[in-house]
PDB file of N, CA and C in Angstrom:
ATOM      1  N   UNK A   1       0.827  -1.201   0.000  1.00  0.00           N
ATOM      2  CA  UNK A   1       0.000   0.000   0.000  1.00  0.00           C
ATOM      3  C   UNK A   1       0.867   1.258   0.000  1.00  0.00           C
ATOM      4  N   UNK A   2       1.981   1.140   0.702  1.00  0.00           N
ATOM      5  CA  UNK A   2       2.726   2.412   0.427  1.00  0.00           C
ATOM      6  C   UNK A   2       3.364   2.910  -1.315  1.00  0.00           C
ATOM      7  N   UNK A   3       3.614   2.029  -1.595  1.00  0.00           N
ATOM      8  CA  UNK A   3       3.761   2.040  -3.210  1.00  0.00           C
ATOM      9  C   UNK A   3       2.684   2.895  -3.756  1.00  0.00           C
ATOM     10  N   UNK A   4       1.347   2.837  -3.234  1.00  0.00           N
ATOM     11  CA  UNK A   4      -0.042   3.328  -3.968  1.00  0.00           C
ATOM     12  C   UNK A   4      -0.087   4.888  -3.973  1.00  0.00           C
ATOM     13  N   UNK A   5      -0.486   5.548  -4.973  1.00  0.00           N
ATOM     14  CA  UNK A   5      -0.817   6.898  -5.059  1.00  0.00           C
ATOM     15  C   UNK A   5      -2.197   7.646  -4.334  1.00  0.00           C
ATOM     16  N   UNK A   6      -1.932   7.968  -3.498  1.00  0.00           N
ATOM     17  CA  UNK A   6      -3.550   8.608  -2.863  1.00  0.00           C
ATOM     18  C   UNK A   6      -4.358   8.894  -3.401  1.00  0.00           C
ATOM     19  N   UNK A   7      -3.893   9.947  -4.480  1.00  0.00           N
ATOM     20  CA  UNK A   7      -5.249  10.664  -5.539  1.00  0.00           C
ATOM     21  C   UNK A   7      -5.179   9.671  -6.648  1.00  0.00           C
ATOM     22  N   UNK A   8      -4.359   8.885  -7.057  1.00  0.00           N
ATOM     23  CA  UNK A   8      -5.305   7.949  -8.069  1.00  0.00           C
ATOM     24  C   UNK A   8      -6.583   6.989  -7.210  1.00  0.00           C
ATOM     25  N   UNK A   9      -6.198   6.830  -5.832  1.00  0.00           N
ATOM     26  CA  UNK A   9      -7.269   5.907  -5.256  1.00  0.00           C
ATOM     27  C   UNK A   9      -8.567   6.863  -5.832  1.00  0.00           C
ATOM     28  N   UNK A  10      -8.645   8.102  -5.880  1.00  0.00           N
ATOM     29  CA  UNK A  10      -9.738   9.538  -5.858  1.00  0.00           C
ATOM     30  C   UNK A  10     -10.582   8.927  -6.838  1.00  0.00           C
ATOM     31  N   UNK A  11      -9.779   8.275  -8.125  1.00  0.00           N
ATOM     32  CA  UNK A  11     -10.332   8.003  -9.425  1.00  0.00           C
ATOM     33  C   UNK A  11     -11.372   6.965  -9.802  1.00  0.00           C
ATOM     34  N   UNK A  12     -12.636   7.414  -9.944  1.00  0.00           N
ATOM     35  CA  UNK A  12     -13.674   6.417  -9.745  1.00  0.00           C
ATOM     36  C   UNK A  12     -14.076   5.762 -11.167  1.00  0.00           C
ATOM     37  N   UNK A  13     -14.475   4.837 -11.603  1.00  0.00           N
ATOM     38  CA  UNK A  13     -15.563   4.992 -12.565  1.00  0.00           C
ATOM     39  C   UNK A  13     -16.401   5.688 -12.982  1.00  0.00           C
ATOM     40  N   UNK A  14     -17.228   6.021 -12.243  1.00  0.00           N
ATOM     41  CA  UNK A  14     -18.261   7.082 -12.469  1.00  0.00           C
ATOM     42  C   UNK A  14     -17.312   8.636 -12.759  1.00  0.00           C
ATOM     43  N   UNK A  15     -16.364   8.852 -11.925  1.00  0.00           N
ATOM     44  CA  UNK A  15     -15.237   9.987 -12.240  1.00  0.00           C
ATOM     45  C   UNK A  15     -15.064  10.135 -13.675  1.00  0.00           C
ATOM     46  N   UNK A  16     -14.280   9.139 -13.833  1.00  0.00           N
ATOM     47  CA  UNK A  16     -14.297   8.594 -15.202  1.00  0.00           C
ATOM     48  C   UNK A  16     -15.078   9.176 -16.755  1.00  0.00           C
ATOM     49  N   UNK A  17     -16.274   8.539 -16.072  1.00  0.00           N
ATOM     50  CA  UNK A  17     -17.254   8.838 -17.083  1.00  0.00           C
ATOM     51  C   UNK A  17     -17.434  10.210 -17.046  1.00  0.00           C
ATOM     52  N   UNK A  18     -17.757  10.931 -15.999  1.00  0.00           N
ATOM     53  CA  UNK A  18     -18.358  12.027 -15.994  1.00  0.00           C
ATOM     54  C   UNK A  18     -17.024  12.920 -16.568  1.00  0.00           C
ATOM     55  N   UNK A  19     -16.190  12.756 -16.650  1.00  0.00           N
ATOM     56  CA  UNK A  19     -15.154  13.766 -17.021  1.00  0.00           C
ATOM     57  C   UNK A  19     -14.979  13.477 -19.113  1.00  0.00           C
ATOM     58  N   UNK A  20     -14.871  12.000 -19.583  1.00  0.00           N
ATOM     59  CA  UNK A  20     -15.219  11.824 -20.789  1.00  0.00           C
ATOM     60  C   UNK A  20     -16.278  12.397 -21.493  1.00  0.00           C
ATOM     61  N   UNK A  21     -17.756  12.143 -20.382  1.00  0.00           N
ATOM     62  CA  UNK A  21     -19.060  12.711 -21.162  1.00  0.00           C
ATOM     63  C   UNK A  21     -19.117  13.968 -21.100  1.00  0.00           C
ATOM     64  N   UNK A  22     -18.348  15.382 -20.071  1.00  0.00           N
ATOM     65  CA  UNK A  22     -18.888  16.670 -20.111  1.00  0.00           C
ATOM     66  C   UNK A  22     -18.184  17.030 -19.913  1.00  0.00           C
ATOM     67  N   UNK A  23     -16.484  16.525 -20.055  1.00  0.00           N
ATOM     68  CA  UNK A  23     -15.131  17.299 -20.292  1.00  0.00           C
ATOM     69  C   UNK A  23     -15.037  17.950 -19.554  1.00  0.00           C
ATOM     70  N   UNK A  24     -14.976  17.649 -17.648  1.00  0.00           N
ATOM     71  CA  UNK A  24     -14.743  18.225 -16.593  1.00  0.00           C
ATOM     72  C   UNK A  24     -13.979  17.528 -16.074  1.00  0.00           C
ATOM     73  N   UNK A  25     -13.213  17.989 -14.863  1.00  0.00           N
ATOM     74  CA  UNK A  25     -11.607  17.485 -14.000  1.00  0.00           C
ATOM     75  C   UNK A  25     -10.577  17.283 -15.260  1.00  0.00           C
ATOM     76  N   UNK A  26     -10.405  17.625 -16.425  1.00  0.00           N
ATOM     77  CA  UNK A  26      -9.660  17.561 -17.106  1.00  0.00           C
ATOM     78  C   UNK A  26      -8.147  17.673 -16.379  1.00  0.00           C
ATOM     79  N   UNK A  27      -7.111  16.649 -16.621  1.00  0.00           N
ATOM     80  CA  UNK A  27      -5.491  16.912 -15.943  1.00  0.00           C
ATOM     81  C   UNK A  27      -4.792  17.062 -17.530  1.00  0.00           C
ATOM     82  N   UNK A  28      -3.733  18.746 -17.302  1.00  0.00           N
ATOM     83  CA  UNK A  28      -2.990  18.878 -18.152  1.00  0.00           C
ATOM     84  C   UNK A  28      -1.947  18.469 -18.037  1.00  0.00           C
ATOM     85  N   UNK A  29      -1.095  18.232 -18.966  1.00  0.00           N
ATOM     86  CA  UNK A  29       0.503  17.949 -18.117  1.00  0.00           C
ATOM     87  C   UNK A  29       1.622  18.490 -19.553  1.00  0.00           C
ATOM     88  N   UNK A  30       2.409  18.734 -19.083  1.00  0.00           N
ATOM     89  CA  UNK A  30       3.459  18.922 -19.911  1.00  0.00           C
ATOM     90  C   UNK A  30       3.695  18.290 -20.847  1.00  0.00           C
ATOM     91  N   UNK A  31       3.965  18.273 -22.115  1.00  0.00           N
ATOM     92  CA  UNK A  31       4.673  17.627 -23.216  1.00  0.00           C
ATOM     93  C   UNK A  31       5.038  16.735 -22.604  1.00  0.00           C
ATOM     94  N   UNK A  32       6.457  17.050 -22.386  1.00  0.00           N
ATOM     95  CA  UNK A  32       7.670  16.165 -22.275  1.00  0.00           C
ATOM     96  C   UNK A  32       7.188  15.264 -21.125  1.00  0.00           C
ATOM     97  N   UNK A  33       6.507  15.375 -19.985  1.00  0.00           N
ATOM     98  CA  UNK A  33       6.103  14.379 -18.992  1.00  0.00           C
ATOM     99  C   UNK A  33       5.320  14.000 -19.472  1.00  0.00           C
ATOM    100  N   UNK A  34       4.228  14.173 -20.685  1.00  0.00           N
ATOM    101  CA  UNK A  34       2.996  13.336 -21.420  1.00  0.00           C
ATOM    102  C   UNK A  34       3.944  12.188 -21.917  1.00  0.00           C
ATOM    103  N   UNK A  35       5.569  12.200 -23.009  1.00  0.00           N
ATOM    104  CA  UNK A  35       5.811  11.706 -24.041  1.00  0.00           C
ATOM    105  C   UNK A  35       6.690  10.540 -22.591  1.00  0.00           C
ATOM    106  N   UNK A  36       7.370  11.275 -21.747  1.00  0.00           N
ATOM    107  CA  UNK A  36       7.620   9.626 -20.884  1.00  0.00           C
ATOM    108  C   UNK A  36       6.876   9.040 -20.438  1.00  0.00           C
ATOM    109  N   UNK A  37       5.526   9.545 -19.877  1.00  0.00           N
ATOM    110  CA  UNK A  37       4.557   8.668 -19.223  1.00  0.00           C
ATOM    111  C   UNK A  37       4.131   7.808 -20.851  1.00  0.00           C
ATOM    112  N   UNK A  38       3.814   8.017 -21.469  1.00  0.00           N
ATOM    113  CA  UNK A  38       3.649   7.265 -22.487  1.00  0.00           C
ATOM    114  C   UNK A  38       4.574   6.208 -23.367  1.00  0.00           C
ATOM    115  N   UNK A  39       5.527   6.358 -22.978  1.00  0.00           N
ATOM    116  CA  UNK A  39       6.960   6.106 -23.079  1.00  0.00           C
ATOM    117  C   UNK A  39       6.874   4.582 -22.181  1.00  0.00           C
ATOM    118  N   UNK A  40       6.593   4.745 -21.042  1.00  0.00           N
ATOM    119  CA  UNK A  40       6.459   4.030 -19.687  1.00  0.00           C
ATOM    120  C   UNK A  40       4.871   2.968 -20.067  1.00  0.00           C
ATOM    121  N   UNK A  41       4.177   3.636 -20.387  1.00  0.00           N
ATOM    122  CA  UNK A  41       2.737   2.738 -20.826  1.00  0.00           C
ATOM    123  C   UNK A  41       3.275   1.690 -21.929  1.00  0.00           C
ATOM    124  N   UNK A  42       3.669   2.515 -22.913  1.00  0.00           N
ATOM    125  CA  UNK A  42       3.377   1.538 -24.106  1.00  0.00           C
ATOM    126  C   UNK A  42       4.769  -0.007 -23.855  1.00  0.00           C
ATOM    127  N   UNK A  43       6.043   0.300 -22.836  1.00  0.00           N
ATOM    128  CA  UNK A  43       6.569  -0.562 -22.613  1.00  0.00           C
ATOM    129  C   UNK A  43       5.790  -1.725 -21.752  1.00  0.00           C
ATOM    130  N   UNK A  44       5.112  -1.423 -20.634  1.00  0.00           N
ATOM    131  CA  UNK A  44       4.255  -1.757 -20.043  1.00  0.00           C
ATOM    132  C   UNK A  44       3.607  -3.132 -20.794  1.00  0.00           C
ATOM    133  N   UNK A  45       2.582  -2.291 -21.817  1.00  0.00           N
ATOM    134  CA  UNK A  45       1.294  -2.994 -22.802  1.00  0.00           C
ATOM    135  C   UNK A  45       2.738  -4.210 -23.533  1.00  0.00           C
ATOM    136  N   UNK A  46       3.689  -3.705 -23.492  1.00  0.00           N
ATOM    137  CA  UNK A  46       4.957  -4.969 -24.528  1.00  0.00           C
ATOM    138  C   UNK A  46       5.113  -5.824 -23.597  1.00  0.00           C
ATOM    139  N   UNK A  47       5.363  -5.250 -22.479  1.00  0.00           N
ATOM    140  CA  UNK A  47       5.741  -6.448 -21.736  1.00  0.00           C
ATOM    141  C   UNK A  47       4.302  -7.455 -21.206  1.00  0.00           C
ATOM    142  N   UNK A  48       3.680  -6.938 -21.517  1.00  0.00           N
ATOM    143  CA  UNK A  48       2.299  -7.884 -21.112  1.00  0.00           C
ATOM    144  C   UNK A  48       1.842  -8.387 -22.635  1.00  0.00           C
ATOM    145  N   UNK A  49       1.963  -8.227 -23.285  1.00  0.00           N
ATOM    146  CA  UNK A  49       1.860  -8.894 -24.517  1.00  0.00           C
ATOM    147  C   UNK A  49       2.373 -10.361 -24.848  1.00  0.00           C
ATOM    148  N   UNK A  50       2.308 -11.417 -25.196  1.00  0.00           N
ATOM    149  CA  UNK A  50       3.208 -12.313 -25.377  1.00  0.00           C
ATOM    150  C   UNK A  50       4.106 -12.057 -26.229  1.00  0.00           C
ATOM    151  N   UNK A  51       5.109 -12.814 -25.946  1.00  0.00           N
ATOM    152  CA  UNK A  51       6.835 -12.735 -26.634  1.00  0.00           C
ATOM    153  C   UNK A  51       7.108 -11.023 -26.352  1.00  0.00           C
ATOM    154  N   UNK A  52       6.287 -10.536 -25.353  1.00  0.00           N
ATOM    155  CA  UNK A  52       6.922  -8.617 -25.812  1.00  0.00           C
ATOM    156  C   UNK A  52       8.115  -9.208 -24.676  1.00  0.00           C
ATOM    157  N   UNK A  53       8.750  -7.776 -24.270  1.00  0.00           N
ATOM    158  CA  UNK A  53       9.746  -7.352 -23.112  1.00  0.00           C
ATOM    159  C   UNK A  53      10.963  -8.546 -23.217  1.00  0.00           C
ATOM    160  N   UNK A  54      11.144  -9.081 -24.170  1.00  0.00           N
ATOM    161  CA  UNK A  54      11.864 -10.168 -24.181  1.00  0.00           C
ATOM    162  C   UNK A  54      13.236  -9.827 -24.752  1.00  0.00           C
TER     163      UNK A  54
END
């Protein structure tokens, strides 16, 4: 549990939705911290893939 982020616990489903359907709580972030966090995902999705991260 210490590993865990507090305010992602915040993040509900219904949060979720309501921010997709009427484009509210919108989070901006920087370029360059968008292109590593994404950077960090898409290795992620490889390594859970079969034969990825190999």
């Amino acid at each position: 549990d210490r590993a865990s982020c507090p305010y992602m616990k915040m993040i509900t489903p219904a949060a979720l939705l309501r921010c997709l359907l009427e484009n509210k709580d919108e989070v901006h972030v920087d370029a360059d911290v968008a292109a590593k966090a994404r950077l960090s995902v898409q290795r992620m999705i490889e390594i859970g893939n079969p034969g990825g991260g190999e």
